[in-house]
PDB file of N, CA and C in Angstrom:
ATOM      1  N   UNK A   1     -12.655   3.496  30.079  1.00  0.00           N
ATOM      2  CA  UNK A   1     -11.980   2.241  30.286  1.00  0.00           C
ATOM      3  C   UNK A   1     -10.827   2.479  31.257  1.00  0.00           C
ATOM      4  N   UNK A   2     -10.588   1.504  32.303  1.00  0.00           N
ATOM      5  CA  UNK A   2      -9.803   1.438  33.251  1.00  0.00           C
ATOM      6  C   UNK A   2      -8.476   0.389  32.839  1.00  0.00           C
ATOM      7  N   UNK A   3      -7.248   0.770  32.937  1.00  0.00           N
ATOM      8  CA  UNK A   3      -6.293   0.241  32.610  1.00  0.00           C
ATOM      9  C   UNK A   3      -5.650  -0.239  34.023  1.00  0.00           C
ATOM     10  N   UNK A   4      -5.697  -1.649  34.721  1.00  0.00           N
ATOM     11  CA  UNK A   4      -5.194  -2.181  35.929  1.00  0.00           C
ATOM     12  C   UNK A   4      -4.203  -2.587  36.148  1.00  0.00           C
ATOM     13  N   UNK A   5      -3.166  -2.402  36.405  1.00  0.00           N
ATOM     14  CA  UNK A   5      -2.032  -3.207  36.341  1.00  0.00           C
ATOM     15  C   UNK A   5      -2.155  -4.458  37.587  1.00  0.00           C
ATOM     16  N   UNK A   6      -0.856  -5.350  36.847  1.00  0.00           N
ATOM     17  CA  UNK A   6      -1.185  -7.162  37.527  1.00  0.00           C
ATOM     18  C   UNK A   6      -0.215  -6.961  38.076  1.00  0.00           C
ATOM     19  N   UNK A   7       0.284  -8.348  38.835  1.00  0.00           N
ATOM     20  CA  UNK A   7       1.418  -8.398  39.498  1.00  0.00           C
ATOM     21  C   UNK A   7       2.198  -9.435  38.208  1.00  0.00           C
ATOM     22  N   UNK A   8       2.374  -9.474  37.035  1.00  0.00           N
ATOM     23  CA  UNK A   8       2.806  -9.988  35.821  1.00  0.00           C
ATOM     24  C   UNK A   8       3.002  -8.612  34.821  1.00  0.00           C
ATOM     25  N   UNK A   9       4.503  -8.520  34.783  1.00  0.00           N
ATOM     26  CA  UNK A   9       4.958  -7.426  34.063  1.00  0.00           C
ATOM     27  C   UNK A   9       3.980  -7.262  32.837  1.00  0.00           C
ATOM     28  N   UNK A  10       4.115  -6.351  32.548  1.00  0.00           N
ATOM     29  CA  UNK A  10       3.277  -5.863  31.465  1.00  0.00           C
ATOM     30  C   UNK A  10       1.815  -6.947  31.360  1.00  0.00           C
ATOM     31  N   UNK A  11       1.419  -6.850  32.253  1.00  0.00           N
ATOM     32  CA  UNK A  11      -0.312  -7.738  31.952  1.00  0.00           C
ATOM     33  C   UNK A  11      -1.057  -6.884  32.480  1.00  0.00           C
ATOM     34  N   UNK A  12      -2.360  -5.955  31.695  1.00  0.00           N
ATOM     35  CA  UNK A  12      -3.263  -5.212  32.423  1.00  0.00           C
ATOM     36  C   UNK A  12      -4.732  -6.108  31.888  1.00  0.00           C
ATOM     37  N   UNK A  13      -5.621  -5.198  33.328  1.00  0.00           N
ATOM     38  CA  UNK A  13      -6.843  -5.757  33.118  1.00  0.00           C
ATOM     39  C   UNK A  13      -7.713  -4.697  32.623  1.00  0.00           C
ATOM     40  N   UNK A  14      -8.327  -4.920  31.421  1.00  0.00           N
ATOM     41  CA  UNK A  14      -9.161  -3.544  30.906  1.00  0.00           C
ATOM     42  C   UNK A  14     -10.626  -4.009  31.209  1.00  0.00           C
ATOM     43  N   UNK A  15     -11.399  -2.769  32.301  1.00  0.00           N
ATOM     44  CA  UNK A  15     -12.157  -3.257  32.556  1.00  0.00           C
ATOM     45  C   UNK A  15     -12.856  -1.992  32.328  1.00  0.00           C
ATOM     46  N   UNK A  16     -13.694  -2.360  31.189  1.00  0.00           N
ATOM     47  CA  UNK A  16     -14.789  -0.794  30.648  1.00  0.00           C
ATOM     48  C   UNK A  16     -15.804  -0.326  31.550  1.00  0.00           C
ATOM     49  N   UNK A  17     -15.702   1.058  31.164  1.00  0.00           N
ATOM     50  CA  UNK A  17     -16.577   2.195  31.975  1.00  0.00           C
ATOM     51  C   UNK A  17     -17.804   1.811  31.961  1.00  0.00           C
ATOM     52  N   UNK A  18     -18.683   2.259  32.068  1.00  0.00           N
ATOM     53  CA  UNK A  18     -20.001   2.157  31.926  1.00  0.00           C
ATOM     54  C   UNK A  18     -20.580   3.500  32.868  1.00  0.00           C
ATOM     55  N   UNK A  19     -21.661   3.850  31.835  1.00  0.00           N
ATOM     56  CA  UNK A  19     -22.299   5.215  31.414  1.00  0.00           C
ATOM     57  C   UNK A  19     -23.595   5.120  31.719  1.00  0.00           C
ATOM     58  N   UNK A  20     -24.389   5.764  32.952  1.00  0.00           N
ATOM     59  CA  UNK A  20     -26.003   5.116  32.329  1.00  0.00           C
ATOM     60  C   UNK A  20     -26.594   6.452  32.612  1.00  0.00           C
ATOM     61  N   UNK A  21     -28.083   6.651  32.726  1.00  0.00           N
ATOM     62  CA  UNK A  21     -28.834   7.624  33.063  1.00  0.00           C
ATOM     63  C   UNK A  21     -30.210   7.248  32.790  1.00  0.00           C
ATOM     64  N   UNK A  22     -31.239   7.838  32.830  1.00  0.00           N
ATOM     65  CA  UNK A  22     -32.503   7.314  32.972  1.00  0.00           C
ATOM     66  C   UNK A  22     -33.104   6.745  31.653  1.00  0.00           C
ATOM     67  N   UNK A  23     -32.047   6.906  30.135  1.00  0.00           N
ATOM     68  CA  UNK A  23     -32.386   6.375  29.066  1.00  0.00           C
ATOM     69  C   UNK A  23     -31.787   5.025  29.152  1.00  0.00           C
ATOM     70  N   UNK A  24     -30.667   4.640  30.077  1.00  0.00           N
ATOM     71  CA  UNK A  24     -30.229   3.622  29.591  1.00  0.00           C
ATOM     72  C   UNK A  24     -28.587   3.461  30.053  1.00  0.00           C
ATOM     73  N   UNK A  25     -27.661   2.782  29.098  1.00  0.00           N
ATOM     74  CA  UNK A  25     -26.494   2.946  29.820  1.00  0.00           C
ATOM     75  C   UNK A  25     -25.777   2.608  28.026  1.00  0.00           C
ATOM     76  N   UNK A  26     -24.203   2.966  28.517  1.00  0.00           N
ATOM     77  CA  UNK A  26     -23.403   2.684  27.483  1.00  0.00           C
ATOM     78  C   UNK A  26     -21.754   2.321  28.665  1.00  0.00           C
ATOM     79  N   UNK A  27     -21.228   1.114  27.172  1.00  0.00           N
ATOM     80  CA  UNK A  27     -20.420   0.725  28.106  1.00  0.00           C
ATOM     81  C   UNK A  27     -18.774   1.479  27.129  1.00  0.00           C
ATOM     82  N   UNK A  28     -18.231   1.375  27.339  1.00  0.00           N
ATOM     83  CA  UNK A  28     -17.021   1.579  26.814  1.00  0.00           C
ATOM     84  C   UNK A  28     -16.279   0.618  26.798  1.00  0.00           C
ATOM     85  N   UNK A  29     -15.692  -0.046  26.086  1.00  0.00           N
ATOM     86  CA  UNK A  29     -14.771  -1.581  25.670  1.00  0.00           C
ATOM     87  C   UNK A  29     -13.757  -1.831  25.481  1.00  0.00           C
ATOM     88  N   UNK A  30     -13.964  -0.253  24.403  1.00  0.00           N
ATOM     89  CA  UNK A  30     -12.672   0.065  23.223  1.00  0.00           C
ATOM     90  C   UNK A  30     -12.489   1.012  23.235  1.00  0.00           C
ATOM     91  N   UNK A  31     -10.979   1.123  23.619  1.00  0.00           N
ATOM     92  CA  UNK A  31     -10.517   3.177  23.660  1.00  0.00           C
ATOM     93  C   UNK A  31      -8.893   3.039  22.504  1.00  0.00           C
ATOM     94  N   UNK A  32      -9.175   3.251  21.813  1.00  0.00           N
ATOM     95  CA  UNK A  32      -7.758   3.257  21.019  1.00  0.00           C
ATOM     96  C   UNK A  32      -6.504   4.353  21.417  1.00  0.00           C
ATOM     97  N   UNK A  33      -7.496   5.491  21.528  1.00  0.00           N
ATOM     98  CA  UNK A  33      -6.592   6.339  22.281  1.00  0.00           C
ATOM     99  C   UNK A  33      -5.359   5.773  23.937  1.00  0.00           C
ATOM    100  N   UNK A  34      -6.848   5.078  24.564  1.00  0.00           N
ATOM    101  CA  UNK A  34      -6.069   4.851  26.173  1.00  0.00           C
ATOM    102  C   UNK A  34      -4.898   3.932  26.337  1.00  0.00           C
ATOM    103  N   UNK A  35      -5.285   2.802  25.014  1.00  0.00           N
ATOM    104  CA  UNK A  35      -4.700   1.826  24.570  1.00  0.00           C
ATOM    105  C   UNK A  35      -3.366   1.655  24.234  1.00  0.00           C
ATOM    106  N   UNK A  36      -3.091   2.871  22.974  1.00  0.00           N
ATOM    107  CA  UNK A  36      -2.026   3.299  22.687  1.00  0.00           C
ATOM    108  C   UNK A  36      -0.901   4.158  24.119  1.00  0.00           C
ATOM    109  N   UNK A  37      -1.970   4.690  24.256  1.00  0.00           N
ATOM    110  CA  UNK A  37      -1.274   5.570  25.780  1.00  0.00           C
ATOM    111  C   UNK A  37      -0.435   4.741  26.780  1.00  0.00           C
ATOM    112  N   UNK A  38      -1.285   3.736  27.310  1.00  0.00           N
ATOM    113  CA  UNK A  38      -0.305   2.708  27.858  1.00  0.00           C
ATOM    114  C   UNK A  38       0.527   1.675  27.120  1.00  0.00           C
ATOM    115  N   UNK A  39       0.920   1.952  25.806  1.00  0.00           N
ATOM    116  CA  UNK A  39       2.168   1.388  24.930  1.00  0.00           C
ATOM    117  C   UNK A  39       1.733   0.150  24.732  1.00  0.00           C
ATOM    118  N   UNK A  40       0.236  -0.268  24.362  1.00  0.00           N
ATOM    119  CA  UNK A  40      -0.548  -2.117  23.959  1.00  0.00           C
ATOM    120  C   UNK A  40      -0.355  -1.881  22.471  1.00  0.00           C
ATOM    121  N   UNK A  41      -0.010  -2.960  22.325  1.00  0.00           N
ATOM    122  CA  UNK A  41      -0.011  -3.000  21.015  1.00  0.00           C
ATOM    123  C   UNK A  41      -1.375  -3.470  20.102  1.00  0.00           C
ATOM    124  N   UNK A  42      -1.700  -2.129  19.225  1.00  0.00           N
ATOM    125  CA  UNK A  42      -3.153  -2.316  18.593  1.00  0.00           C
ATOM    126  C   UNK A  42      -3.493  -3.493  18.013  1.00  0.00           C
ATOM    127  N   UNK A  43      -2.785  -4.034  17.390  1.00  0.00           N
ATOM    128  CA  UNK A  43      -3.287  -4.888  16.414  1.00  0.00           C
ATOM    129  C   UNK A  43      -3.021  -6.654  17.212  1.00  0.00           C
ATOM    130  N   UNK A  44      -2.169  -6.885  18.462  1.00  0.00           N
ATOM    131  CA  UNK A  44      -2.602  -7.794  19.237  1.00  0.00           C
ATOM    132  C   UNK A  44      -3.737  -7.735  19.948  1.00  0.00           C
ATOM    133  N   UNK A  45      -4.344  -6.414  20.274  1.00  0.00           N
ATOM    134  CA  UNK A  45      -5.579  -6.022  21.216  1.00  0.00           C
ATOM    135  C   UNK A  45      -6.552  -6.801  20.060  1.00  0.00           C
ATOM    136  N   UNK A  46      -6.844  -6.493  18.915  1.00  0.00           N
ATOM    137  CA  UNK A  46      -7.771  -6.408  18.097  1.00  0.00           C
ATOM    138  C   UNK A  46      -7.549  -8.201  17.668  1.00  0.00           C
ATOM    139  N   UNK A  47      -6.488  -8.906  17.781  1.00  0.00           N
ATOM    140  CA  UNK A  47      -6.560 -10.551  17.750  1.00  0.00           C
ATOM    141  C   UNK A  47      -7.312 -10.912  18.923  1.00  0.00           C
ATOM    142  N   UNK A  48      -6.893 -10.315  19.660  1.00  0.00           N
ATOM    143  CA  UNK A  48      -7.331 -11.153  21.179  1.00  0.00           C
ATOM    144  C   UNK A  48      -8.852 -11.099  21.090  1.00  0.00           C
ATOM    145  N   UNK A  49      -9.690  -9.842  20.378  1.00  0.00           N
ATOM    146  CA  UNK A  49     -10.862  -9.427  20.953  1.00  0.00           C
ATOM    147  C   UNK A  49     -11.500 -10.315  19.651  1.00  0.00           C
ATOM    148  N   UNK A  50     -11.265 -10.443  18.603  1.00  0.00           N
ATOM    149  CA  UNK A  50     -11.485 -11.541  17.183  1.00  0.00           C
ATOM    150  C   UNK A  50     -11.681 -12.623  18.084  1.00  0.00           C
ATOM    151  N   UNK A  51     -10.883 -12.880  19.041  1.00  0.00           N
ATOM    152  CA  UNK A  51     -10.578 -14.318  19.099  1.00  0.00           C
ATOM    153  C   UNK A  51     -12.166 -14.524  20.407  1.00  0.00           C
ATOM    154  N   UNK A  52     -12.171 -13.868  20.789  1.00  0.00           N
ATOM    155  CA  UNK A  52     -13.350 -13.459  22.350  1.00  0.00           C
ATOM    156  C   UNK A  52     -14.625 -13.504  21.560  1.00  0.00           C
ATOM    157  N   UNK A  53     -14.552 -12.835  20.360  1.00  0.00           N
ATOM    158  CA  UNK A  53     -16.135 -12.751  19.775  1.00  0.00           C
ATOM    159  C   UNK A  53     -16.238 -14.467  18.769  1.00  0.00           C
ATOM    160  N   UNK A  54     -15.467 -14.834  18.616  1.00  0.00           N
ATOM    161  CA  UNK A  54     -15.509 -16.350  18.197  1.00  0.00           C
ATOM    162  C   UNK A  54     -15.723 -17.031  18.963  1.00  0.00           C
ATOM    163  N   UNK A  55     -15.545 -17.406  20.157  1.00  0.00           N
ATOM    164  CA  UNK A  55     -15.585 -18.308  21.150  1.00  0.00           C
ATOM    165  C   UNK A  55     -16.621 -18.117  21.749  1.00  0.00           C
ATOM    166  N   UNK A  56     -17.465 -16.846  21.555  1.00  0.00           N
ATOM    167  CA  UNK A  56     -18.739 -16.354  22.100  1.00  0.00           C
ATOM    168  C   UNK A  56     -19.977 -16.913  21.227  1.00  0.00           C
ATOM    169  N   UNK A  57     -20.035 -17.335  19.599  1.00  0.00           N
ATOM    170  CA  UNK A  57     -20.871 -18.088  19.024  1.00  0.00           C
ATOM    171  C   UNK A  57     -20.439 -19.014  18.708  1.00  0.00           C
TER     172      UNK A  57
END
């Protein structure tokens, strides 16, 4: 996962890796580690993404 910075203080764009090879691919979404690293706060990450998988069904 790629952590982007905006031109809006503290606003990044996380835009996951993606992994493939001749079986297939895997994406990466969620890094808790990278997350924490750039000082996001976990448990707003984890509303926002609640809120993304609701609006999706």
């Amino acid at each position: 996962m790629k952590l982007i910075d905006t031109e809006l203080h503290g606003v990044k764009i996380l835009e996951p890796s993606v992994f493939g090879d001749h079986r297939g691919w895997f994406m990466e979404t969620y890094s808790d580690t990278k997350l924490k690293e750039a000082g996001m706060n976990e448990f707003l990450f984890k509303i926002i993404s609640l809120l993304q998988q609701q609006k999706e069904h």
